[in-house]
Protein backbone atom coordinates (compact mmCIF):
# COMPACT_ATOMS: atom_id res chain seq x y z
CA UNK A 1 196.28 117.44 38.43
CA UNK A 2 196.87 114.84 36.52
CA UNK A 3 199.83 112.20 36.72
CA UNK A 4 201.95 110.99 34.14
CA UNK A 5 203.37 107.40 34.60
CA UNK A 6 206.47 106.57 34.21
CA UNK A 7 207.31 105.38 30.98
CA UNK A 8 208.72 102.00 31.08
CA UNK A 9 212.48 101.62 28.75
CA UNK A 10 211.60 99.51 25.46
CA UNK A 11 214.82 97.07 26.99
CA UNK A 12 213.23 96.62 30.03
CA UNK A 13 209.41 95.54 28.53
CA UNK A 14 211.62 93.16 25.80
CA UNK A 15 214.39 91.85 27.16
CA UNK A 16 212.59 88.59 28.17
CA UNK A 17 211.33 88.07 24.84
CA UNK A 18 214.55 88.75 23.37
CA UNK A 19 216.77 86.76 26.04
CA UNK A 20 214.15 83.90 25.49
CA UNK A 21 214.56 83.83 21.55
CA UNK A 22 218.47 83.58 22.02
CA UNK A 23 218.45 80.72 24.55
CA UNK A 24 216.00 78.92 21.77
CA UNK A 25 218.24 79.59 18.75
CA UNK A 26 221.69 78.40 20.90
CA UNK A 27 219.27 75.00 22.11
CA UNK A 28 218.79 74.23 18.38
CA UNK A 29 222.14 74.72 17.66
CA UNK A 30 223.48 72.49 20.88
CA UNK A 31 220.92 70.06 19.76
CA UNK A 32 222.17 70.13 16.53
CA UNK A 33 225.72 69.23 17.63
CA UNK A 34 224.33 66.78 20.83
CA UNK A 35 222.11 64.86 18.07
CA UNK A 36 224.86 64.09 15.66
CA UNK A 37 227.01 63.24 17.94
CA UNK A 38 225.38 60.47 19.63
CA UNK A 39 223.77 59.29 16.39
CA UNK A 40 227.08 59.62 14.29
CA UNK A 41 225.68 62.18 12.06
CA UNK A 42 227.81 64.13 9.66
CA UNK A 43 227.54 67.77 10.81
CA UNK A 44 227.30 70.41 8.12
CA UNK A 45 230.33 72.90 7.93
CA UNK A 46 232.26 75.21 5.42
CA UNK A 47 235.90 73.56 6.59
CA UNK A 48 237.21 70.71 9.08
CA UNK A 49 237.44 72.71 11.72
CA UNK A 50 234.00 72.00 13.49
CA UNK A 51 234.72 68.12 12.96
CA UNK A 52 238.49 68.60 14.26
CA UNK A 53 236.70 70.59 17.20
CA UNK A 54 234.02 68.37 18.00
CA UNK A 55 235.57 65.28 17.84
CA UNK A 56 238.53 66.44 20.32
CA UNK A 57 238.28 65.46 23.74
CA UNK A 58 237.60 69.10 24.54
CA UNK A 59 234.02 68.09 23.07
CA UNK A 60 233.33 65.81 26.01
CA UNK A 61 232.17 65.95 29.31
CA UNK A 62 232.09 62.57 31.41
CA UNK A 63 231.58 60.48 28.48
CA UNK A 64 228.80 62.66 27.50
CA UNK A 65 228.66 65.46 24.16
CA UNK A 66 229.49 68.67 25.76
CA UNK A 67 226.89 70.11 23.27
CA UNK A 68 224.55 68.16 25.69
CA UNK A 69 225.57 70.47 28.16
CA UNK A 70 225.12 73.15 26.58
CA UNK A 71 221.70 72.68 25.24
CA UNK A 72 220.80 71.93 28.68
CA UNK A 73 221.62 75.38 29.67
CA UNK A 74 219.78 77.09 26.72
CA UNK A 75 216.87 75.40 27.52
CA UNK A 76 216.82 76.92 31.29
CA UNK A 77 217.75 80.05 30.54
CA UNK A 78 214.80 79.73 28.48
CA UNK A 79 212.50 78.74 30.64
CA UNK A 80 213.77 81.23 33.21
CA UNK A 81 213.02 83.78 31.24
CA UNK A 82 209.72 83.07 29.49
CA UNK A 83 207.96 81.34 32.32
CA UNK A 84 207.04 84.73 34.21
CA UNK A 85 205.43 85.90 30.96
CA UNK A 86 203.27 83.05 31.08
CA UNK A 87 201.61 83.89 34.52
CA UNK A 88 198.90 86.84 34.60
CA UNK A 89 200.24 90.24 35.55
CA UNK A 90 196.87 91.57 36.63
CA UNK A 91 195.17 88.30 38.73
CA UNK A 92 199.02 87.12 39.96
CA UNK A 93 200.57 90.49 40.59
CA UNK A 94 202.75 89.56 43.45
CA UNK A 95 203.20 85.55 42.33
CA UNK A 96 204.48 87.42 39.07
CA UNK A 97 206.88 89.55 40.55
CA UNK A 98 208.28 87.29 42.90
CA UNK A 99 209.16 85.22 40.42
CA UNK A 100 210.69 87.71 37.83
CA UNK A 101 213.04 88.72 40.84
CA UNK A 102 213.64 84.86 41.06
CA UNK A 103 214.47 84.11 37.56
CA UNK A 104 216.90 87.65 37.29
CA UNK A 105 218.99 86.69 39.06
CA UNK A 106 219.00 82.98 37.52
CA UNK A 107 219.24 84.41 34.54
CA UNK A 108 222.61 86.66 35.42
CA UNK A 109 223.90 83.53 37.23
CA UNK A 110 223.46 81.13 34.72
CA UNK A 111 224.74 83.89 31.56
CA UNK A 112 228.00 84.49 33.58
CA UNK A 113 228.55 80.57 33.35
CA UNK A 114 228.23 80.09 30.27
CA UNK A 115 229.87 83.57 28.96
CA UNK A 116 232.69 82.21 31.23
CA UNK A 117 232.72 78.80 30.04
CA UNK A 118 232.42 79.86 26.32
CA UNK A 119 235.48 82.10 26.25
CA UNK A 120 237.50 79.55 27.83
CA UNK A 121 236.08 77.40 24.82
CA UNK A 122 236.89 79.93 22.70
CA UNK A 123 240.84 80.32 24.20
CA UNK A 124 241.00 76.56 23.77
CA UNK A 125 240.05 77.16 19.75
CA UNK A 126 241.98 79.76 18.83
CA UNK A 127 245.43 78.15 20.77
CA UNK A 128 244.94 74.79 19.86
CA UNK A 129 243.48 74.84 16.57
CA UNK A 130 243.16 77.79 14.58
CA UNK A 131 246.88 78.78 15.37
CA UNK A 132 247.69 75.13 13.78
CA UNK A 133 245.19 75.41 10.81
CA UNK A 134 244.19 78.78 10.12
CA UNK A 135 240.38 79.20 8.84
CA UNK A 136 240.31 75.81 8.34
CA UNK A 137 240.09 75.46 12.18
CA UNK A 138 237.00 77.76 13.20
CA UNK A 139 234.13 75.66 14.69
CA UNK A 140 231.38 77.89 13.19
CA UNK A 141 228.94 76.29 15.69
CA UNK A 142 231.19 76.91 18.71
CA UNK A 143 231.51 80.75 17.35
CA UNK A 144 228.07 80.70 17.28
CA UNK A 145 227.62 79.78 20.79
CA UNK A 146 230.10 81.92 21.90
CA UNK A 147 228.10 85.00 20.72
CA UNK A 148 224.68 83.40 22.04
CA UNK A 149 226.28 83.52 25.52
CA UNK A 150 227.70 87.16 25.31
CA UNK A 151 224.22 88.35 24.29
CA UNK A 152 222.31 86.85 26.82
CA UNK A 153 224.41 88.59 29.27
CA UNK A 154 224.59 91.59 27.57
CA UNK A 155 220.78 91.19 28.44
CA UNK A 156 220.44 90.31 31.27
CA UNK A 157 222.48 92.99 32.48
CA UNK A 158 220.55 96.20 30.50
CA UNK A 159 217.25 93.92 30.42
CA UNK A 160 215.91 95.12 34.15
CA UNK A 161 216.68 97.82 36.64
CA UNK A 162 219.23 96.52 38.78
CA UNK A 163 218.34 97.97 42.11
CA UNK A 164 221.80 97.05 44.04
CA UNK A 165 224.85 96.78 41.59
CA UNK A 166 227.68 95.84 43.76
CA UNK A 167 226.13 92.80 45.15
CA UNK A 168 225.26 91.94 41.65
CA UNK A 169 228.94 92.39 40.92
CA UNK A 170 229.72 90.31 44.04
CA UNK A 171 227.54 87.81 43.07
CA UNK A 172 228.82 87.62 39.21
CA UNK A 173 232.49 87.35 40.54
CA UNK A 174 231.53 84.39 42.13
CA UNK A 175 230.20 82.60 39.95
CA UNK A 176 232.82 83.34 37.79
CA UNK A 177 235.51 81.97 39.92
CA UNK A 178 233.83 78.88 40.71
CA UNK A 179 233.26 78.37 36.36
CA UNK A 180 236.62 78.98 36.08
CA UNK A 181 237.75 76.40 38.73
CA UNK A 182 235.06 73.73 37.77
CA UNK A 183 236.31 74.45 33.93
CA UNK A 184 240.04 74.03 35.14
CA UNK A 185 239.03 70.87 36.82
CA UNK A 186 237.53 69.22 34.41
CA UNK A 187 239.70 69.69 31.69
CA UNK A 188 242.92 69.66 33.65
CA UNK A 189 243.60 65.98 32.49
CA UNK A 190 243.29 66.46 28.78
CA UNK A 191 246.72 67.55 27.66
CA UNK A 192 247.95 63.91 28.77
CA UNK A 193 244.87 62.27 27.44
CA UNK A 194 244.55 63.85 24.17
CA UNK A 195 248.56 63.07 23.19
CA UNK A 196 249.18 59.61 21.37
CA UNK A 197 252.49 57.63 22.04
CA UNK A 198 255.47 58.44 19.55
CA UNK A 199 254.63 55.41 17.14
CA UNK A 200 251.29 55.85 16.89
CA UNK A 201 250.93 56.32 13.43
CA UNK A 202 249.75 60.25 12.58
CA UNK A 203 250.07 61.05 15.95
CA UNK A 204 253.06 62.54 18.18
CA UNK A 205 254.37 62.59 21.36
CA UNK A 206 254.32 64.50 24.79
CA UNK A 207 256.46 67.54 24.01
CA UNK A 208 260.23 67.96 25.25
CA UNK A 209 260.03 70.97 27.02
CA UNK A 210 263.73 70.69 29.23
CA UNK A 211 267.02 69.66 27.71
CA UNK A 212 269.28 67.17 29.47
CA UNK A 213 272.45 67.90 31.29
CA UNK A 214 275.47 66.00 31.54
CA UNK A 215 274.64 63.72 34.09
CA UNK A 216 270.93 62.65 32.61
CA UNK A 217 272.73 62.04 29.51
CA UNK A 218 275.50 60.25 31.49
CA UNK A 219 272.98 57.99 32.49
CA UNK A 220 271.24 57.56 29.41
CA UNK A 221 274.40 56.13 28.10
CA UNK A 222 274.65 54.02 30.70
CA UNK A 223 271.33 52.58 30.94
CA UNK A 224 271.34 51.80 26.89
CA UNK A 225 275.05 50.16 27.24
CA UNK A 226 273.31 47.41 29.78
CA UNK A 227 270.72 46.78 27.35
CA UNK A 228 268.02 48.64 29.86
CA UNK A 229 264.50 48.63 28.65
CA UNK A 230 261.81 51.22 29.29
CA UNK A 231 258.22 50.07 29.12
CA UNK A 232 255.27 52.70 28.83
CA UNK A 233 251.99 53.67 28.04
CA UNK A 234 249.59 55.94 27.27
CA UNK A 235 245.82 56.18 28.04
C-alpha cells in the first residue's frame, strides 16, 4: 500500500521568500531615508509631511537617523530568513533545521519589535502631526514602514507550524513590553526638547495646562511690584 505524503501548505514552503522580499523592500526604503539624512539630501514626497516628520526629533535616535535603525532591522530580518535557504536541505538536513527553528523564532521576536515600535510611530504621526496639518502631514515613507512591519508579522505568524502557541504568545508579550518600555524611555524627554522658548521666533511655548489661584497670582503681583526677574532656558 502505498503512502501519500503530506502535502506541505503553499504559506509554509513561501513564507521565507516572501518575509525575505519585504525586509529588502523596507531596507531600501530605510536606506533611502538614513542616506539623505546624513548627506542632506532632499527626500522625494507628495506634501511636507515626510520633511516635517523626519526632521522632528522623533526622527532621531542618539544623535543617529532613526531610519538607520530601522534599516538595520530589515536587513536582519532578512538575513534571518533567507540564510536557511541558502544551506542544502538534502547534505545539511539537521544543520538546516536547526537553524530554521533558530531564525523562527528571531524572526517573530524581531517582527513584534518593530510592529510595536512602528505603531507607536504611527500614534506619534497621527497626534502630533496629521491632527495639526491634515494630508499635508502623512510621512508616506513612515506609512510605508508601518505596513512592512505588520506584514512581516503577519508572516511570520501563518509562515510555519507553530508547534506550542502559548509560549509563543508568552514570548511575544514580552517582547512587547520591553519595546514599549525601551520606546517610552527613549522618547520620554522629547516633549521638553522639541518645544522652543516663547520668543523664539515661529516657535511657541510649553503649554499652560493649570490656571492660577489667588494666592499664585498674589504672588505674581508681588514679585513684579519689586522689580523680580526670572531667568530661563531651554535646551
Amino acid at each position: 500500500m502505498s503512502s501519500r505524503r503530506r502535502q506541505v501548505p503553499w504559506m509554509y514552503r513561501r513564507s521565507r521568500y516572501l518575509i525575505g522580499a519585504i525586509a529588502v523592500i523596507g531596507a531600501i526604503n530605510t536606506g533611502y531615508l538614513t542616506y539623505n539624512k546624513l548627506f542632506s539630501g532632499e527626500t522625494a514626497c507628495p506634501t511636507s509631511g515626510c520633511e516635517q516628520v523626519l526632521s522632528s526629533p522623533y526622527a532621531e535616535i542618539f544623535g543617529l537617523p532613526l531610519a538607520l535603525f530601522g534599516f538595520l532591522a530589515y536587513l536582519g530580518m532578512a538575513a534571518f530568513a533567507l540564510a536557511p535557504l541558502a544551506i542544502n536541505s538534502e547534505e545539511k538536513r539537521q544543520a538546516r533545521t536547526s537553524l530554521e527553528n533558530t531564525t523562527w523564532l528571531l524572526l517573530f521576536a524581531g517582527s513584534t519589535a518593530m510592529l510595536v515600535f512602528s505603531g507607536y510611530l504611527m500614534f506619534i504621526m497621527f497626534s502630533q502631526f496629521v491632527s495639526q496639518y491634515g494630508v499635508g502631514g502623512i510621512c508616506y515613507y513612515c506609512v510605508a514602514s508601518a505596513l512592512f512591519a505588520l506584514s512581516l508579522f503577519i508572516l511570520t505568524l501563518l509562515g510555519r507550524d507553530w508547534e506550542d502557541r502559548g509560549q509563543l504568545f508568552f514570548t511575544g508579550a514580552i517582547v512587547a513590553l520591553v519595546t514599549v518600555v525601551a520606546t517610552l524611555g527613549i522618547y520620554s524627554n522629547i516633549g521638553g526638547t522639541a518645544v522652543a522658548g516663547p520668543n523664539t521666533p515661529g516657535r511657541v511655548g510649553p503649554v499652560v495646562e493649570q490656571f492660577s489661584g489667588p494666592s499664585e497670582i498674589a504672588l505674581a503681583k508681588h514679585l513684579k511690584a519689586t522689580g523680580a526677574k526670572m531667568y530661563g532656558a531651554y535646551w
